[in-house]
PDB file of N, CA and C in Angstrom:
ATOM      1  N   UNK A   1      -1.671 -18.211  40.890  1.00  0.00           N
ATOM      2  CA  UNK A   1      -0.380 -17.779  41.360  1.00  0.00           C
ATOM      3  C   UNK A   1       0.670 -17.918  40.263  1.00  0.00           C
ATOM      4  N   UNK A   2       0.268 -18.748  39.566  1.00  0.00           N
ATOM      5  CA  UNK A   2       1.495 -19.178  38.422  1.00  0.00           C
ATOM      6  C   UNK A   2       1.879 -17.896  37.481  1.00  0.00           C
ATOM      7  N   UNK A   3       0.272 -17.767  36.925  1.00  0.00           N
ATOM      8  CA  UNK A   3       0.022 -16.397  35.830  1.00  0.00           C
ATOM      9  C   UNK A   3       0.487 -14.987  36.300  1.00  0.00           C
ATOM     10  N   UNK A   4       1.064 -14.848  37.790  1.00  0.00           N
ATOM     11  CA  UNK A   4       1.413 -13.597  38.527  1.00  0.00           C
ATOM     12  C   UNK A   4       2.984 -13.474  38.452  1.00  0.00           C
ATOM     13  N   UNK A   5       3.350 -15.202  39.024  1.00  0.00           N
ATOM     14  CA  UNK A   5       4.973 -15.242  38.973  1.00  0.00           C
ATOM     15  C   UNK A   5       5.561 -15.290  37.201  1.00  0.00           C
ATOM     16  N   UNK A   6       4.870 -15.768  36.307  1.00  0.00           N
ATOM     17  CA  UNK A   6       4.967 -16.331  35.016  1.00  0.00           C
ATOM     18  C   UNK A   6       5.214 -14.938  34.529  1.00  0.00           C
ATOM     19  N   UNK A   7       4.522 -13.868  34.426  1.00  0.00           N
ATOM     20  CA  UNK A   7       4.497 -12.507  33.924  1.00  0.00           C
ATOM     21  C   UNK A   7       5.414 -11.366  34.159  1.00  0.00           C
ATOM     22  N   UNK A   8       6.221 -11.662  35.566  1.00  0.00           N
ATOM     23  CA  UNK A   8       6.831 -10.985  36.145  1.00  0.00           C
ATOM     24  C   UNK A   8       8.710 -11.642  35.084  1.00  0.00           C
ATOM     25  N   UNK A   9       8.448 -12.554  34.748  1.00  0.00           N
ATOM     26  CA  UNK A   9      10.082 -13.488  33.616  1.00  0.00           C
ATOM     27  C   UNK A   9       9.308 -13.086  32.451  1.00  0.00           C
ATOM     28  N   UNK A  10       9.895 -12.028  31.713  1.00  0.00           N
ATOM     29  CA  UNK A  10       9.647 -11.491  30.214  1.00  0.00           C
ATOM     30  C   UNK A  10      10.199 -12.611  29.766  1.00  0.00           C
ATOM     31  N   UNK A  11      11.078 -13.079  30.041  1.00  0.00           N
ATOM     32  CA  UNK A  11      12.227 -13.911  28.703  1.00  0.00           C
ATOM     33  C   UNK A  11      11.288 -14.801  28.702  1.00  0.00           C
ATOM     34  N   UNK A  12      11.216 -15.537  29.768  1.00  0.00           N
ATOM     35  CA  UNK A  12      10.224 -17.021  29.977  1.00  0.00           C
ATOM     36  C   UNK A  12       8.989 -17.067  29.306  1.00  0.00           C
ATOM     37  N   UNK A  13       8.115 -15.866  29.068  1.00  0.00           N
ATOM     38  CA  UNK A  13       6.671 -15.752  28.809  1.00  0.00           C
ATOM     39  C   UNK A  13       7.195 -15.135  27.165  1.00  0.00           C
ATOM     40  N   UNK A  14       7.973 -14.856  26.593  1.00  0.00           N
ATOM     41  CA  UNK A  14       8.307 -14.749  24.893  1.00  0.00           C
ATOM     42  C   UNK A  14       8.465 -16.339  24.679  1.00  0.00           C
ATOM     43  N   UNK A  15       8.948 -16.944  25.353  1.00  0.00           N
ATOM     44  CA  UNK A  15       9.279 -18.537  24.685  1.00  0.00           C
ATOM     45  C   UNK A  15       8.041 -19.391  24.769  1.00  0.00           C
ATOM     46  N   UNK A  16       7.348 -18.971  25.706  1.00  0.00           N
ATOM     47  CA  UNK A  16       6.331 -19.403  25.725  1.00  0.00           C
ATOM     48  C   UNK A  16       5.198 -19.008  25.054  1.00  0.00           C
ATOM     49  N   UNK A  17       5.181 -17.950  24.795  1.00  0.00           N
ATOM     50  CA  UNK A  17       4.398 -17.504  23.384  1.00  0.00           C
ATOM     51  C   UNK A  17       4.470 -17.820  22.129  1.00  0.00           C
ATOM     52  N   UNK A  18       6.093 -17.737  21.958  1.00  0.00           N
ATOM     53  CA  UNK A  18       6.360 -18.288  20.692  1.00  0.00           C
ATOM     54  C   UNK A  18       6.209 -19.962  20.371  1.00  0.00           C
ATOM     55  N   UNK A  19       6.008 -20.340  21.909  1.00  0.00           N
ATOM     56  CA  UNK A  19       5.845 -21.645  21.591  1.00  0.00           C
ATOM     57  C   UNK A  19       4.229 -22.100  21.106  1.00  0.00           C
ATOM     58  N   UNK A  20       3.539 -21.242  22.064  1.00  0.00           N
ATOM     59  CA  UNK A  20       1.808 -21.272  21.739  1.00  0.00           C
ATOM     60  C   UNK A  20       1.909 -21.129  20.169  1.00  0.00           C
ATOM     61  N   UNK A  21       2.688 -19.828  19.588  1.00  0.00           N
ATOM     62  CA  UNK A  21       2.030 -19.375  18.234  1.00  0.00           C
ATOM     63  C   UNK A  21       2.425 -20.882  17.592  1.00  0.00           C
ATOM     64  N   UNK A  22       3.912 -21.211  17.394  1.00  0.00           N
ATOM     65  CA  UNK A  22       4.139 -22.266  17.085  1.00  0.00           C
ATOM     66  C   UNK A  22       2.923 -23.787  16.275  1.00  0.00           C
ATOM     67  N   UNK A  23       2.207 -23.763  17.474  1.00  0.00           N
ATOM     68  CA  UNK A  23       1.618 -25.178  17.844  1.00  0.00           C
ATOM     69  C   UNK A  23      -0.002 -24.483  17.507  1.00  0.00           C
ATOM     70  N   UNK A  24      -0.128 -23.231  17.186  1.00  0.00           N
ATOM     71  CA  UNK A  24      -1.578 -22.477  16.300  1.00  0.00           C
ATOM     72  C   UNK A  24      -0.534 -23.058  14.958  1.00  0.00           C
ATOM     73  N   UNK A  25       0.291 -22.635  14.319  1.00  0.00           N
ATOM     74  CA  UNK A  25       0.439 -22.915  12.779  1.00  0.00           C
ATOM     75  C   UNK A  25       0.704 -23.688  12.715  1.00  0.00           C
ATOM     76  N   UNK A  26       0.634 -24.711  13.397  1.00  0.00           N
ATOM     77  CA  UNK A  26       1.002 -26.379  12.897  1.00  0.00           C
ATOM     78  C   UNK A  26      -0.321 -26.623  12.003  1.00  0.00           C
ATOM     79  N   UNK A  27      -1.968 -26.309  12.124  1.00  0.00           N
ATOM     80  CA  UNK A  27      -2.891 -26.321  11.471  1.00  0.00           C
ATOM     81  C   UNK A  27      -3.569 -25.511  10.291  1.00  0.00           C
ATOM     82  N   UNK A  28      -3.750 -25.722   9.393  1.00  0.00           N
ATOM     83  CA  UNK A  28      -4.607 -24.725   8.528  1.00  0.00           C
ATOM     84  C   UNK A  28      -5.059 -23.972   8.984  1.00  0.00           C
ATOM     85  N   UNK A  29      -6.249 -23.823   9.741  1.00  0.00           N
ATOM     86  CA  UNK A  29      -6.596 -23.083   9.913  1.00  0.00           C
ATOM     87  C   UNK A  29      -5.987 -22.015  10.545  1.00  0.00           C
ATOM     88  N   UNK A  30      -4.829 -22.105  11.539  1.00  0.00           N
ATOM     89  CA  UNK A  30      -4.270 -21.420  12.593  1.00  0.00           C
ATOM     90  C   UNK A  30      -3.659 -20.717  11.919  1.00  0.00           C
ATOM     91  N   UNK A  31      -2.881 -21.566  10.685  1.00  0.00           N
ATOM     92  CA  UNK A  31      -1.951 -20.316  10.060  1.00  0.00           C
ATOM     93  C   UNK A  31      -3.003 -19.270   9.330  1.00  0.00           C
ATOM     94  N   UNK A  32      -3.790 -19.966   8.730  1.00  0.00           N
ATOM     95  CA  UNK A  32      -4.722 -18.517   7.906  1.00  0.00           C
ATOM     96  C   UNK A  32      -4.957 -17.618   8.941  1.00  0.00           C
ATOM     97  N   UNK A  33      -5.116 -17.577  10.012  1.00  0.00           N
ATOM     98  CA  UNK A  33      -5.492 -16.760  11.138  1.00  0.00           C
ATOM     99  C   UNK A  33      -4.536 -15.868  11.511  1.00  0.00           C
ATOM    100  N   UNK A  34      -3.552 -16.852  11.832  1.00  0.00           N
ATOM    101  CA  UNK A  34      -1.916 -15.843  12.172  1.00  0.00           C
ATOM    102  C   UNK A  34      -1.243 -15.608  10.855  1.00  0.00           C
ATOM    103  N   UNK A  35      -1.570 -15.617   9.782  1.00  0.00           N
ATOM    104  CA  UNK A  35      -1.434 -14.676   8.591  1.00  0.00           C
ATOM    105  C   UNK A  35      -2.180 -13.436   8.310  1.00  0.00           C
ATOM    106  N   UNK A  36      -3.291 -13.241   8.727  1.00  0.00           N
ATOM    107  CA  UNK A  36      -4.458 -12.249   8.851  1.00  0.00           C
ATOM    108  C   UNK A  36      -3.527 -11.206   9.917  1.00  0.00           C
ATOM    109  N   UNK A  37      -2.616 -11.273  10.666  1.00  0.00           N
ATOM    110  CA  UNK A  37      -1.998 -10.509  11.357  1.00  0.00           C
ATOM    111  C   UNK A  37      -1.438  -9.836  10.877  1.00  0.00           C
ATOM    112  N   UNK A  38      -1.912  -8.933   9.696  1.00  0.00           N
ATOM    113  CA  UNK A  38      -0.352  -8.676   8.978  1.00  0.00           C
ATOM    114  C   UNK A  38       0.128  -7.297  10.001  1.00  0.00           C
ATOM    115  N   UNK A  39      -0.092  -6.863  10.811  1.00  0.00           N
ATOM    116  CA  UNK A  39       0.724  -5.745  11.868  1.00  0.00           C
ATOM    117  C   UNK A  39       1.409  -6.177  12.808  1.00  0.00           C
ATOM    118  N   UNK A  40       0.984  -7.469  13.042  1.00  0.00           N
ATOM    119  CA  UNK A  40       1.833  -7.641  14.445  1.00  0.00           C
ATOM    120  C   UNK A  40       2.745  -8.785  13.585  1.00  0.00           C
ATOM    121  N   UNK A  41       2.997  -8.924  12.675  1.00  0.00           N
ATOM    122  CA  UNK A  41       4.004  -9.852  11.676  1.00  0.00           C
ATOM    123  C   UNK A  41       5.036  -8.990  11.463  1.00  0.00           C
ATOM    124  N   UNK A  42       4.478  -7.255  11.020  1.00  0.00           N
ATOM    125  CA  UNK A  42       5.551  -6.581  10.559  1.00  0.00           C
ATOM    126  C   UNK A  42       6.381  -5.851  12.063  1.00  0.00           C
ATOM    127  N   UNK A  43       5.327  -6.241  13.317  1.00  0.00           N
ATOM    128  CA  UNK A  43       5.866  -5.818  14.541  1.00  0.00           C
ATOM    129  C   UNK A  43       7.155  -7.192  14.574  1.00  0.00           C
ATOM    130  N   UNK A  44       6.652  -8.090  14.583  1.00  0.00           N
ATOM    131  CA  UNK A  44       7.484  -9.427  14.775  1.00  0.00           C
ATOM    132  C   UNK A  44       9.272  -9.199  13.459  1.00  0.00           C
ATOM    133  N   UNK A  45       8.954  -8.961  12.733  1.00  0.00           N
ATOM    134  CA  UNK A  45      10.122  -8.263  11.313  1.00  0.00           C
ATOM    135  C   UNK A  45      10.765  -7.650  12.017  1.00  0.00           C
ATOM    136  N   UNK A  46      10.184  -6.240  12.729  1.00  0.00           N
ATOM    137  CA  UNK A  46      11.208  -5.078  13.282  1.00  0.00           C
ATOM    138  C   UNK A  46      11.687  -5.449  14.499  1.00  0.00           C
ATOM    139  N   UNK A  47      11.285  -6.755  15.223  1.00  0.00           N
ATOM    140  CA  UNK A  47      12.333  -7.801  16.701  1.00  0.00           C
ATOM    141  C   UNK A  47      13.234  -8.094  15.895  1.00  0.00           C
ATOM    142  N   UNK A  48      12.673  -8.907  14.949  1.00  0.00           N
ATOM    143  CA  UNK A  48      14.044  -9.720  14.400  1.00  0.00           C
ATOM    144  C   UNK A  48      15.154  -9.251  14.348  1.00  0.00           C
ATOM    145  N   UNK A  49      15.008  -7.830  13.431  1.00  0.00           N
ATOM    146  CA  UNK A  49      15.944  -6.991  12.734  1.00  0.00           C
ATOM    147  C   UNK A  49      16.730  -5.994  14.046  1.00  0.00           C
ATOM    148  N   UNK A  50      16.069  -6.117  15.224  1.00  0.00           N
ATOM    149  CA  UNK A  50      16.437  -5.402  16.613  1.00  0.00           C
ATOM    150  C   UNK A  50      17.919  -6.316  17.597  1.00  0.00           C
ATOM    151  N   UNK A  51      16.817  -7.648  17.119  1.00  0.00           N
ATOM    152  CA  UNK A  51      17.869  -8.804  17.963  1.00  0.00           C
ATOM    153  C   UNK A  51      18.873  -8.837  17.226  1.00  0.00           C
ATOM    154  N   UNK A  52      18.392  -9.339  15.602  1.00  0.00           N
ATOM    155  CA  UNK A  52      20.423  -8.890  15.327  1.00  0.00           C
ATOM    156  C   UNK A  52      21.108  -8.436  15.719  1.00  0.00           C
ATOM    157  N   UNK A  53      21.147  -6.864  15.782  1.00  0.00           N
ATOM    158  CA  UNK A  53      21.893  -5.366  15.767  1.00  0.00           C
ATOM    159  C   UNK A  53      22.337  -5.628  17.397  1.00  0.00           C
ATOM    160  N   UNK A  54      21.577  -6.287  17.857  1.00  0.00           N
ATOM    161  CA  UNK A  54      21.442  -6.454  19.378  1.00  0.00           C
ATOM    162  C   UNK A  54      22.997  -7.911  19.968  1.00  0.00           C
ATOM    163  N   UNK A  55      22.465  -8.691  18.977  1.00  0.00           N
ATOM    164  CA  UNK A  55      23.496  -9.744  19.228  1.00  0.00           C
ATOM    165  C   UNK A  55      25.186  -9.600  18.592  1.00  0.00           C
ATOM    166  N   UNK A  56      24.408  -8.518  16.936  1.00  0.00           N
ATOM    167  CA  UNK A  56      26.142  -7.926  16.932  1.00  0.00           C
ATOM    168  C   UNK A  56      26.844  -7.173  17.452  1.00  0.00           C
ATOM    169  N   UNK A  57      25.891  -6.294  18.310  1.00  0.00           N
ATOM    170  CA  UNK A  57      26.530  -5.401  19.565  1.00  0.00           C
ATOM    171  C   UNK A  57      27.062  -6.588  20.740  1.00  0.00           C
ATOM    172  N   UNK A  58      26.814  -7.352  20.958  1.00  0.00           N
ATOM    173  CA  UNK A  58      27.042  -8.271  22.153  1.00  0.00           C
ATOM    174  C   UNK A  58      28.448  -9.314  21.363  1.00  0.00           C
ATOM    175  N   UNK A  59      28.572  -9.044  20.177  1.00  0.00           N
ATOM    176  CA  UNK A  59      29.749  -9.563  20.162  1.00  0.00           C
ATOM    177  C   UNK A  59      30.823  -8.973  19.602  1.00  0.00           C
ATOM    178  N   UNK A  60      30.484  -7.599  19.293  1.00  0.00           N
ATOM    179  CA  UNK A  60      32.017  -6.679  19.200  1.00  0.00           C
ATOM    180  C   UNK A  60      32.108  -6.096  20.753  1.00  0.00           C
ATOM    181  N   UNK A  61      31.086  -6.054  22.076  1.00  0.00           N
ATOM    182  CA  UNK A  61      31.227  -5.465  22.440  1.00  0.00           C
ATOM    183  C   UNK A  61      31.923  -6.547  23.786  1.00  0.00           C
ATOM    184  N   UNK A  62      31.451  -7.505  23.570  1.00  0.00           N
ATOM    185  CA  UNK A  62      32.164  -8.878  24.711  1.00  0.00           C
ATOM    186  C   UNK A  62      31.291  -8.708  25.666  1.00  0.00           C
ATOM    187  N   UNK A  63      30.283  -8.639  25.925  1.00  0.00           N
ATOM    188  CA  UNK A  63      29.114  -8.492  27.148  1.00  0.00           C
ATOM    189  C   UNK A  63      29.204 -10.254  27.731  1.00  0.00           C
ATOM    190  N   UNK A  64      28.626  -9.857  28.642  1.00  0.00           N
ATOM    191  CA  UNK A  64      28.720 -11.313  29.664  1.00  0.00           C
ATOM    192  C   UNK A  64      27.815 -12.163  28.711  1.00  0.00           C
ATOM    193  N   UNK A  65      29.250 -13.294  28.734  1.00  0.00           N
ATOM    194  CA  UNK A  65      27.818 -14.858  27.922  1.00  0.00           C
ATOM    195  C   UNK A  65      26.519 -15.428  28.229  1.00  0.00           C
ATOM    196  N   UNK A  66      26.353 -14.904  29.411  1.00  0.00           N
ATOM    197  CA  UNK A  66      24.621 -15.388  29.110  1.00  0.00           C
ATOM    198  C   UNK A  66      23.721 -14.550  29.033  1.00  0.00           C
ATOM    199  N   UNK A  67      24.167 -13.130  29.075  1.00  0.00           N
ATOM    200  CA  UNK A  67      23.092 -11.936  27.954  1.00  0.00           C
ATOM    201  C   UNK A  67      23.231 -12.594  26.394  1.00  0.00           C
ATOM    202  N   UNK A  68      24.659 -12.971  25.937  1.00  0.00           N
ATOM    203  CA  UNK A  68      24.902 -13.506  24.452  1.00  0.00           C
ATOM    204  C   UNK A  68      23.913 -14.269  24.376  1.00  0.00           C
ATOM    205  N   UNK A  69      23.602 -15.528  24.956  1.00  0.00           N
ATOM    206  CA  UNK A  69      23.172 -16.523  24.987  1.00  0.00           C
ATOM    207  C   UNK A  69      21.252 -16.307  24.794  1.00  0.00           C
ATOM    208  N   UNK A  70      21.124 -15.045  25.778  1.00  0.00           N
ATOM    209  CA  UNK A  70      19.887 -15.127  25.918  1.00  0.00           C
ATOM    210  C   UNK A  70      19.604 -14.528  24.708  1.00  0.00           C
ATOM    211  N   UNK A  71      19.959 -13.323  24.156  1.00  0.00           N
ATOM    212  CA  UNK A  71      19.773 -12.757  22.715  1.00  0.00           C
ATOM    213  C   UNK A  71      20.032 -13.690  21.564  1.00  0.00           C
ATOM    214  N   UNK A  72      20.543 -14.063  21.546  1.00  0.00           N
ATOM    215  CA  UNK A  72      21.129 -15.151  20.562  1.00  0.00           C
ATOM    216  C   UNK A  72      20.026 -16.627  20.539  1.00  0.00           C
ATOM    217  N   UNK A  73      19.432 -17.006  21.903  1.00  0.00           N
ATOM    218  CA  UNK A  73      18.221 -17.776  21.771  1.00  0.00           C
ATOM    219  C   UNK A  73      16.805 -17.390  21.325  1.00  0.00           C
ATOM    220  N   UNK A  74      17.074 -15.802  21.357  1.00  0.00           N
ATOM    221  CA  UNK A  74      15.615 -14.873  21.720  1.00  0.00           C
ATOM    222  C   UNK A  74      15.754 -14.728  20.094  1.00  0.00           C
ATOM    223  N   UNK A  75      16.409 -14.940  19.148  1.00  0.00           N
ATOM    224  CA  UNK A  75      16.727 -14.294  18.130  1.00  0.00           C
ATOM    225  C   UNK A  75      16.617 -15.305  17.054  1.00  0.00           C
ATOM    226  N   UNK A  76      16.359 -16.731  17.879  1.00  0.00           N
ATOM    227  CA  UNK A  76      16.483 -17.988  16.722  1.00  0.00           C
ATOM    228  C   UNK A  76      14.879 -18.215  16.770  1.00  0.00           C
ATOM    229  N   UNK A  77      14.024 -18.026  17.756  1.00  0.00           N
ATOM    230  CA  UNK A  77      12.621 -18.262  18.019  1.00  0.00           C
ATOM    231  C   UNK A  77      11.767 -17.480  16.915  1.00  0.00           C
ATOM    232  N   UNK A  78      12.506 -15.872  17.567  1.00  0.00           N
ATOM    233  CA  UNK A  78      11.732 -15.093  16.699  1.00  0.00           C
ATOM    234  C   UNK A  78      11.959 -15.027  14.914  1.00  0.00           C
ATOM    235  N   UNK A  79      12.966 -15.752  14.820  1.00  0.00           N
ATOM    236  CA  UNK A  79      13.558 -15.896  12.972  1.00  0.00           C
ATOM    237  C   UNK A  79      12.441 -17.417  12.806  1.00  0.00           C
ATOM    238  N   UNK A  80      12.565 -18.026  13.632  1.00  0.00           N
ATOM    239  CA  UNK A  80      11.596 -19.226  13.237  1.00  0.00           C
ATOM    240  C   UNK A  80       9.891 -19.106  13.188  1.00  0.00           C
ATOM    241  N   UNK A  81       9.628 -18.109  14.337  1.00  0.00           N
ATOM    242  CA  UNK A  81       8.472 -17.674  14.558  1.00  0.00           C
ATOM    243  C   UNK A  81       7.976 -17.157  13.254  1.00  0.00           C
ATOM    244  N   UNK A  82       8.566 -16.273  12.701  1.00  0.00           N
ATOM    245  CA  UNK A  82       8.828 -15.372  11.411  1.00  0.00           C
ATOM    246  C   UNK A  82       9.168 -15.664   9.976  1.00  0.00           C
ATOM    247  N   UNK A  83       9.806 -16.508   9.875  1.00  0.00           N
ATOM    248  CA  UNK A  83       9.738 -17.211   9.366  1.00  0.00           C
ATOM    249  C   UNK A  83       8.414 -18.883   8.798  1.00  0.00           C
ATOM    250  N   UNK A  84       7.380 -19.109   9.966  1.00  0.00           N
ATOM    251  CA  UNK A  84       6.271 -19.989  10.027  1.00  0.00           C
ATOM    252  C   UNK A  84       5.427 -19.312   9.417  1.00  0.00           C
ATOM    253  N   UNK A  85       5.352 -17.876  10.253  1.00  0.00           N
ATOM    254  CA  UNK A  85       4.223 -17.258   9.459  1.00  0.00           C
ATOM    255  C   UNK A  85       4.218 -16.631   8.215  1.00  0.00           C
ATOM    256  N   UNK A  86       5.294 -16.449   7.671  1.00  0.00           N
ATOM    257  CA  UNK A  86       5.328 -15.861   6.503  1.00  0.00           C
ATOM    258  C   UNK A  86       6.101 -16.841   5.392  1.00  0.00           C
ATOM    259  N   UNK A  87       6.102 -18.137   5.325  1.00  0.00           N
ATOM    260  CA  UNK A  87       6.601 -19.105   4.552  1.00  0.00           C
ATOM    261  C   UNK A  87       7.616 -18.480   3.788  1.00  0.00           C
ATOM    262  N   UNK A  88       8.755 -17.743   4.032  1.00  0.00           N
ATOM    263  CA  UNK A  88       9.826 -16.852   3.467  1.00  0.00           C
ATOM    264  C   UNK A  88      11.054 -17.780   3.992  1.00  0.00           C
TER     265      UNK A  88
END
């Protein structure tokens, strides 16, 4: 029941992914593995570069603070996420 309600919260199940990938590159081996990704790394590049554009629209445009909030959290994961795997 969890995996039904869990899937249905996009936001909830990205943090939680990013938290899984996370806790794979804490090890050698995990990162050589999630380095071998190189497509879904350069998929992970073109979020990053989305959430920006996304969070500087949300602040010339004054959108309600907890869309800010949620882009603006969604946007530090995926720079860190992105940052793990590509030691940049």
């Amino acid at each position: 029941m969890f995996s039904v309600v869990a899937l249905r919260n996009k936001t909830d199940m990205f943090f939680i992914a990013c938290e899984i990938l996370k806790k794979l590159c804490e090890s050698e081996e995990g990162r050589g593995f999630a380095g071998a990704l190189g497509h879904h790394i350069r998929r992970l590049a073109s979020m990053v570069q989305g959430l920006e554009k996304k969070v500087e629209l949300d602040k010339r445009n004054g959108h309600t603070e907890a869309r800010k909030e949620d882009n603006l959290r969604r946007l530090g994961e995926a720079a860190a996420l992105y940052h793990l795997l590509t030691n940049k």
